[in-house]
PDB file of N, CA and C in Angstrom:
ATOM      1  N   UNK A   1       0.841  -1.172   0.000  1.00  0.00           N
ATOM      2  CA  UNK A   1       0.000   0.000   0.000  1.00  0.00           C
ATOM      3  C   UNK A   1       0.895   1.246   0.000  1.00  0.00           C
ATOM      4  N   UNK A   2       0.753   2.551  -0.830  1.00  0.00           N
ATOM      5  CA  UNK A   2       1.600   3.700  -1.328  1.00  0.00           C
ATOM      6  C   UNK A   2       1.158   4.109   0.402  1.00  0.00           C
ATOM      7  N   UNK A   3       2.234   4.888   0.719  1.00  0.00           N
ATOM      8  CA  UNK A   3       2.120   5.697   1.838  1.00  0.00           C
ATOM      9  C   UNK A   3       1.641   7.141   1.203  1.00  0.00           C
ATOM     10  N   UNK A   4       0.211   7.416   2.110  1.00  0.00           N
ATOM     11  CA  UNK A   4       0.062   8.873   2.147  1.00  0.00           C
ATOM     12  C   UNK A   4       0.352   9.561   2.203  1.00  0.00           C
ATOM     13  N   UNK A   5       0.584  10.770   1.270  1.00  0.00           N
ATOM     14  CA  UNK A   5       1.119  12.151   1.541  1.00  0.00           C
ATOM     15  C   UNK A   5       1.183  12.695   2.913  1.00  0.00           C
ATOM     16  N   UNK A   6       1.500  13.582   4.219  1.00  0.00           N
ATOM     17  CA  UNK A   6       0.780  14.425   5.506  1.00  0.00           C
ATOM     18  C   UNK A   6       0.881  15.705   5.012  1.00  0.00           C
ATOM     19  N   UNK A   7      -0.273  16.120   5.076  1.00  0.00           N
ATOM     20  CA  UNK A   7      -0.409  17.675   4.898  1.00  0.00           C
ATOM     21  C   UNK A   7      -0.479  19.039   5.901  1.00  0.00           C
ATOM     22  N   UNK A   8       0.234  19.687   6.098  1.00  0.00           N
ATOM     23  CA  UNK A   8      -0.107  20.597   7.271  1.00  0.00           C
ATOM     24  C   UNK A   8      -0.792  21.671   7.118  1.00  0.00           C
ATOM     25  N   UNK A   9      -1.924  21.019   6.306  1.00  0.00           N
ATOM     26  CA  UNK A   9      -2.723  22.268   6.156  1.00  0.00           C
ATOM     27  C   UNK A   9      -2.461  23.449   5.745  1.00  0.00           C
ATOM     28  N   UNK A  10      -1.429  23.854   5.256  1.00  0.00           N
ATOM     29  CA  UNK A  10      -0.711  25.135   4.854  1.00  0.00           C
ATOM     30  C   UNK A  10      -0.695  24.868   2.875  1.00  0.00           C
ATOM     31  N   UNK A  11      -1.345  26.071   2.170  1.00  0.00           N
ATOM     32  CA  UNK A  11      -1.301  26.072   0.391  1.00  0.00           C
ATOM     33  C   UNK A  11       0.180  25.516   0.539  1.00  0.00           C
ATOM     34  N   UNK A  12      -0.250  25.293  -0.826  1.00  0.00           N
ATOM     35  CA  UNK A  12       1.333  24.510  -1.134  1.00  0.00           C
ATOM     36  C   UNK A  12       2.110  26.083  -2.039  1.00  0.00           C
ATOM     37  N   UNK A  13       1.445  26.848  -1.831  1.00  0.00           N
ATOM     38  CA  UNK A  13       2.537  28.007  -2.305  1.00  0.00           C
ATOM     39  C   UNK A  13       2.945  28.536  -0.760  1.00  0.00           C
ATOM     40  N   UNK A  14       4.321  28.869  -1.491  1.00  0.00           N
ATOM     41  CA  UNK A  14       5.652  29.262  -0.426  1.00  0.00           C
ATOM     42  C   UNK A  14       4.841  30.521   0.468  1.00  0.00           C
ATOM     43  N   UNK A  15       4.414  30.314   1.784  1.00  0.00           N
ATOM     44  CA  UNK A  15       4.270  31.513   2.757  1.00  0.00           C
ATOM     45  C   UNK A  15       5.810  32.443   2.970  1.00  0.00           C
ATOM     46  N   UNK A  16       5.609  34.128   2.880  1.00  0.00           N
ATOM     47  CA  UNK A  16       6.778  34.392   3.451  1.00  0.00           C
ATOM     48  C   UNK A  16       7.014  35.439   4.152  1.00  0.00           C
ATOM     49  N   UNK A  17       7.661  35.239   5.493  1.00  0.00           N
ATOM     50  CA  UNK A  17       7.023  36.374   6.526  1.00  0.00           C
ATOM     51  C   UNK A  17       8.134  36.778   6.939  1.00  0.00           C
ATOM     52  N   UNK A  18       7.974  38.290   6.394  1.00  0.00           N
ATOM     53  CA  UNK A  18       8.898  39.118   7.066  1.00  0.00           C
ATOM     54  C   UNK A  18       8.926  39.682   8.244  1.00  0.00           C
ATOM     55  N   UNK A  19       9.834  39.630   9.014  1.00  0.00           N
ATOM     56  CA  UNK A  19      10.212  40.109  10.687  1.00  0.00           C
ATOM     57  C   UNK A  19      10.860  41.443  10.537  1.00  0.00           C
ATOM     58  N   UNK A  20      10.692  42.244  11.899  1.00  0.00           N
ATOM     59  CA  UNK A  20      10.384  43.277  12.253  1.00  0.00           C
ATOM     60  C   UNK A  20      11.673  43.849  11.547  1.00  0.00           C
ATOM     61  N   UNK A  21      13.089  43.090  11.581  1.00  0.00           N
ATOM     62  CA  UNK A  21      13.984  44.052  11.412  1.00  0.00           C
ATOM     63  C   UNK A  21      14.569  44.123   9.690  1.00  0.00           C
ATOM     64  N   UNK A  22      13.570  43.005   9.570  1.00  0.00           N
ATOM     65  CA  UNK A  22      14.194  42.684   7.662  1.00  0.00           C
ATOM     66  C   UNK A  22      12.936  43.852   6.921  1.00  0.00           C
ATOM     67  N   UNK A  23      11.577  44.093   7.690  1.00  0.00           N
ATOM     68  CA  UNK A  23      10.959  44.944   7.139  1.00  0.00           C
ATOM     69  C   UNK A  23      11.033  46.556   6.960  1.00  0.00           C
ATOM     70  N   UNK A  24      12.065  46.733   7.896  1.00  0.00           N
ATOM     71  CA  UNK A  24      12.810  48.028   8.671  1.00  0.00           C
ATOM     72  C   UNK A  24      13.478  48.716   7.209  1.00  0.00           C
ATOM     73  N   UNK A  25      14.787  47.558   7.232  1.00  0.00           N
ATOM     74  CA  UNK A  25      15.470  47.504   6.155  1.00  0.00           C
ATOM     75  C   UNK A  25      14.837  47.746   4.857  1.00  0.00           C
ATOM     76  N   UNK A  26      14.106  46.860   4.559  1.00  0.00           N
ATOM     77  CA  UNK A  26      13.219  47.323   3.342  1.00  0.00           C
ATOM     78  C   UNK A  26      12.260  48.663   2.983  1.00  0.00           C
ATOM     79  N   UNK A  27      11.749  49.315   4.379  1.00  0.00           N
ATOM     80  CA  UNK A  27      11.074  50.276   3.981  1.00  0.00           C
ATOM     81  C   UNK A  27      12.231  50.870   4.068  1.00  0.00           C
ATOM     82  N   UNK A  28      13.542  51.565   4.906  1.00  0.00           N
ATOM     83  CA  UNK A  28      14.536  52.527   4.337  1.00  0.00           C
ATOM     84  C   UNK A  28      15.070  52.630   2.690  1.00  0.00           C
ATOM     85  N   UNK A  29      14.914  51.348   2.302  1.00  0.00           N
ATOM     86  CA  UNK A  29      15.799  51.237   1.018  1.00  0.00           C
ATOM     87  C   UNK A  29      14.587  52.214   0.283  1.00  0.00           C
ATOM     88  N   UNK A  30      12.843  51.954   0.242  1.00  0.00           N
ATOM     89  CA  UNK A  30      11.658  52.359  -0.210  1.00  0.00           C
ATOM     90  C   UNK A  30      11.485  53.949   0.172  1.00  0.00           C
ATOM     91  N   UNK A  31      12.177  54.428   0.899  1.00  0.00           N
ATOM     92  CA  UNK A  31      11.729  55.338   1.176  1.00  0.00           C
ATOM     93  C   UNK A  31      10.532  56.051   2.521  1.00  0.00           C
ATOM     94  N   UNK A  32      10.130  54.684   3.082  1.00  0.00           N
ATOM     95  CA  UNK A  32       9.425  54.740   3.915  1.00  0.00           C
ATOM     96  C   UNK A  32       9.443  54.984   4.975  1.00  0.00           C
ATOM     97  N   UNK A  33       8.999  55.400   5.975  1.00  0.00           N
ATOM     98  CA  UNK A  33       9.063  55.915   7.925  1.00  0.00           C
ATOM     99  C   UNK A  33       8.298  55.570   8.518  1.00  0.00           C
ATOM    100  N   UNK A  34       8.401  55.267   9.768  1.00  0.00           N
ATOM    101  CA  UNK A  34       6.805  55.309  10.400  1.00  0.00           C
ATOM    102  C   UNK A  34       7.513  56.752  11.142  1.00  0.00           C
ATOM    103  N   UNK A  35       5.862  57.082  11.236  1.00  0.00           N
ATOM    104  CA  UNK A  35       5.770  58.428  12.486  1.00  0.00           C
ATOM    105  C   UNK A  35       5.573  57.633  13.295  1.00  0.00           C
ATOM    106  N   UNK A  36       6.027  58.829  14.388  1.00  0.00           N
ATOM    107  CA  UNK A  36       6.137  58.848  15.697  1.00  0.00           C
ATOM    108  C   UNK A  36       5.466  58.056  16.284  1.00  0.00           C
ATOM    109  N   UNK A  37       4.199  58.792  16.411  1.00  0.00           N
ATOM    110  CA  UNK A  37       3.002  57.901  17.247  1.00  0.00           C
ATOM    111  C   UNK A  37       3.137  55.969  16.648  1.00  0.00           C
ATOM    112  N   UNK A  38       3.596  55.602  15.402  1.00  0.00           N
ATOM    113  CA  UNK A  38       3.449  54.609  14.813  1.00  0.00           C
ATOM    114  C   UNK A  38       4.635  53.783  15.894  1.00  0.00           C
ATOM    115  N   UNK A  39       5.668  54.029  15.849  1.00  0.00           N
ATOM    116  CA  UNK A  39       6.676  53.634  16.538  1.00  0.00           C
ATOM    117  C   UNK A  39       6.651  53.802  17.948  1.00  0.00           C
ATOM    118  N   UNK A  40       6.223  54.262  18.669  1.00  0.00           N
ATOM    119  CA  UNK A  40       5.593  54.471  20.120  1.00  0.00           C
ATOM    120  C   UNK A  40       4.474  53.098  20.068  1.00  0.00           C
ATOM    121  N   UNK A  41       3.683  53.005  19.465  1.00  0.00           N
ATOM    122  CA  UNK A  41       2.942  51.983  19.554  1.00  0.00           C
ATOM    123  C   UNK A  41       3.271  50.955  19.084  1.00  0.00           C
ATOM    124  N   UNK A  42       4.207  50.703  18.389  1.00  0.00           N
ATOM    125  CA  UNK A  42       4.638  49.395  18.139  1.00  0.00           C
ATOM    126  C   UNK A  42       5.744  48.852  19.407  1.00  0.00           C
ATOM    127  N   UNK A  43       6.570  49.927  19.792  1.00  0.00           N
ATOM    128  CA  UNK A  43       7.364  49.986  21.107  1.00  0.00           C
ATOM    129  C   UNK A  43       6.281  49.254  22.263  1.00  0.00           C
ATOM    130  N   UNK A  44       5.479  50.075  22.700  1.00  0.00           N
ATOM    131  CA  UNK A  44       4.224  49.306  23.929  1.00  0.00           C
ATOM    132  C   UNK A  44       4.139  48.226  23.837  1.00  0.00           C
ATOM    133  N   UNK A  45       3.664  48.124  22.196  1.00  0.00           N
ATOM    134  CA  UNK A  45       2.691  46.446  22.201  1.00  0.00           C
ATOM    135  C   UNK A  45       4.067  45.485  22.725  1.00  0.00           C
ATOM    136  N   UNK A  46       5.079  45.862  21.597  1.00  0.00           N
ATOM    137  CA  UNK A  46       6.016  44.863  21.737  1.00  0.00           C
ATOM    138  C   UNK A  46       6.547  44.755  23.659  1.00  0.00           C
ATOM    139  N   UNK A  47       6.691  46.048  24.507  1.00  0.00           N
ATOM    140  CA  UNK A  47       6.838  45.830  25.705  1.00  0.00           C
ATOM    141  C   UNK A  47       5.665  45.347  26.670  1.00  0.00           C
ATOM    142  N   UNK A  48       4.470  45.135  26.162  1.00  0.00           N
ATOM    143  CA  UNK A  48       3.579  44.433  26.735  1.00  0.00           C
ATOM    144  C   UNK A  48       3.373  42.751  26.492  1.00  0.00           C
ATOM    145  N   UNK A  49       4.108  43.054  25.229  1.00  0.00           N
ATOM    146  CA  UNK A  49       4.136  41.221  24.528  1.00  0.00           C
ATOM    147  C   UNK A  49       2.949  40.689  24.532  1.00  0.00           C
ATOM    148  N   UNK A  50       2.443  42.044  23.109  1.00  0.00           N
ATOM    149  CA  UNK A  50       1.080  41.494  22.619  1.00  0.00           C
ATOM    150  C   UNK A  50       1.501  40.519  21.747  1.00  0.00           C
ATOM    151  N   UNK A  51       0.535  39.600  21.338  1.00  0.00           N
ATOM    152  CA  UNK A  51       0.515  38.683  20.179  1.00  0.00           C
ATOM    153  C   UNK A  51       0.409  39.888  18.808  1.00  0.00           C
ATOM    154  N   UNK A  52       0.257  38.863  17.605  1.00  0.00           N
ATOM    155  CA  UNK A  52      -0.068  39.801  16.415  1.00  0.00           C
ATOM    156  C   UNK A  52      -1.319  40.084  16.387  1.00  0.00           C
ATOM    157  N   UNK A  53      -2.218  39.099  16.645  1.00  0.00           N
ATOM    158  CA  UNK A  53      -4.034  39.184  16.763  1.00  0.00           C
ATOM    159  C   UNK A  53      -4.154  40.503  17.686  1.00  0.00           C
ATOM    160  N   UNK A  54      -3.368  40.304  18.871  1.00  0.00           N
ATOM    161  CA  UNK A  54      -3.937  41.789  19.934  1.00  0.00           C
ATOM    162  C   UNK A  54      -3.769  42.991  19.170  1.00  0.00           C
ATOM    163  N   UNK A  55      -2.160  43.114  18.972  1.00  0.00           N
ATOM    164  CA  UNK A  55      -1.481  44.467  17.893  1.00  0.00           C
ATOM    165  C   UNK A  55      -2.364  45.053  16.682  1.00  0.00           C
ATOM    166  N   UNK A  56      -2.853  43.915  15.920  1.00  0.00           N
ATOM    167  CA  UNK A  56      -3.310  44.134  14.683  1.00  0.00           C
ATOM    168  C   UNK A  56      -4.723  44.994  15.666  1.00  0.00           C
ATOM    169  N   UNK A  57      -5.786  44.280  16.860  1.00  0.00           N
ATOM    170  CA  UNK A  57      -6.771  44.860  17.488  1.00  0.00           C
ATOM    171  C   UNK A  57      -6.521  46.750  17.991  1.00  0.00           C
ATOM    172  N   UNK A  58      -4.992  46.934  18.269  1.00  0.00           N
ATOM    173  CA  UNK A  58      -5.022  48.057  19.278  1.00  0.00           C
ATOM    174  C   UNK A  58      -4.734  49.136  17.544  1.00  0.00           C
ATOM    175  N   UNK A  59      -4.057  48.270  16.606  1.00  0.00           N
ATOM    176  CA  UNK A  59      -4.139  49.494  15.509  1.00  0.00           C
ATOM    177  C   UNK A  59      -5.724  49.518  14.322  1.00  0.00           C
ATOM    178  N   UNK A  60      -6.490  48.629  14.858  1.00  0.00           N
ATOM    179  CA  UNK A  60      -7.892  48.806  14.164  1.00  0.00           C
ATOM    180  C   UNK A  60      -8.735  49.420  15.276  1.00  0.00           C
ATOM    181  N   UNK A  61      -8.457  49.969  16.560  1.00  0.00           N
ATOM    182  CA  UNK A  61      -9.010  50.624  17.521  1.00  0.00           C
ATOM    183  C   UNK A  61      -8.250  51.825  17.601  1.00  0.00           C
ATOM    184  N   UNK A  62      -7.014  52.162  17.250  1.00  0.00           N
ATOM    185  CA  UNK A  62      -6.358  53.532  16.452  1.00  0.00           C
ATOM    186  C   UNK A  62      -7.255  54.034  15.427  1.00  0.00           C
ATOM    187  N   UNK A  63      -7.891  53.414  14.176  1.00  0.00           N
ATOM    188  CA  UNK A  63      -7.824  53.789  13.387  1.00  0.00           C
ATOM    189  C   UNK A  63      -8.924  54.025  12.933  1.00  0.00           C
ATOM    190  N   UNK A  64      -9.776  53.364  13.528  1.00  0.00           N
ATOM    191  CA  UNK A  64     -11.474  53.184  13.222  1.00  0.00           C
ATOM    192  C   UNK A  64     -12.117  54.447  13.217  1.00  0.00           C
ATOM    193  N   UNK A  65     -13.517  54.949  12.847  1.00  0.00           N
ATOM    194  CA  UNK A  65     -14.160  55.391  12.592  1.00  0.00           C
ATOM    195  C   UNK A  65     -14.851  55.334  13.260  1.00  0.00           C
ATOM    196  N   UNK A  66     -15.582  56.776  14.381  1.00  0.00           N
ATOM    197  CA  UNK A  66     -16.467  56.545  15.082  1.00  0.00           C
ATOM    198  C   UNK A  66     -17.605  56.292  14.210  1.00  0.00           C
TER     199      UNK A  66
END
């Protein structure tokens, strides 16, 4: 009997996730900044040791629309 493939549930196209300091790099080369307030809040979350689910919550509660 052929042994089954195991799948981990993940597309079979390549996921690819960039980290905080390779994305840094890339927006300088782009031209890009965060303001102030942007970097202050990424500073907190990260010294509170939010997850990404919380972070992604405290900048859609930044940003929302009353």
């Amino acid at each position: 009997m052929p042994k089954q493939k195991r799948t981990t549930g993940k597309s079979s196209k390549s996921d690819f996730i960039v980290g905080r300091a390779n994305f840094t790099k890339i927006s300088a080369v782009e031209g890009v900044r965060l303001k102030p307030a942007m970097e202050k809040r990424a500073a907190e979350a990260a010294s509170r040791g939010l997850s990404a689910e919380e972070y992604r919550k405290v900048i859609l509660r930044t940003y929302r629309k009353a």
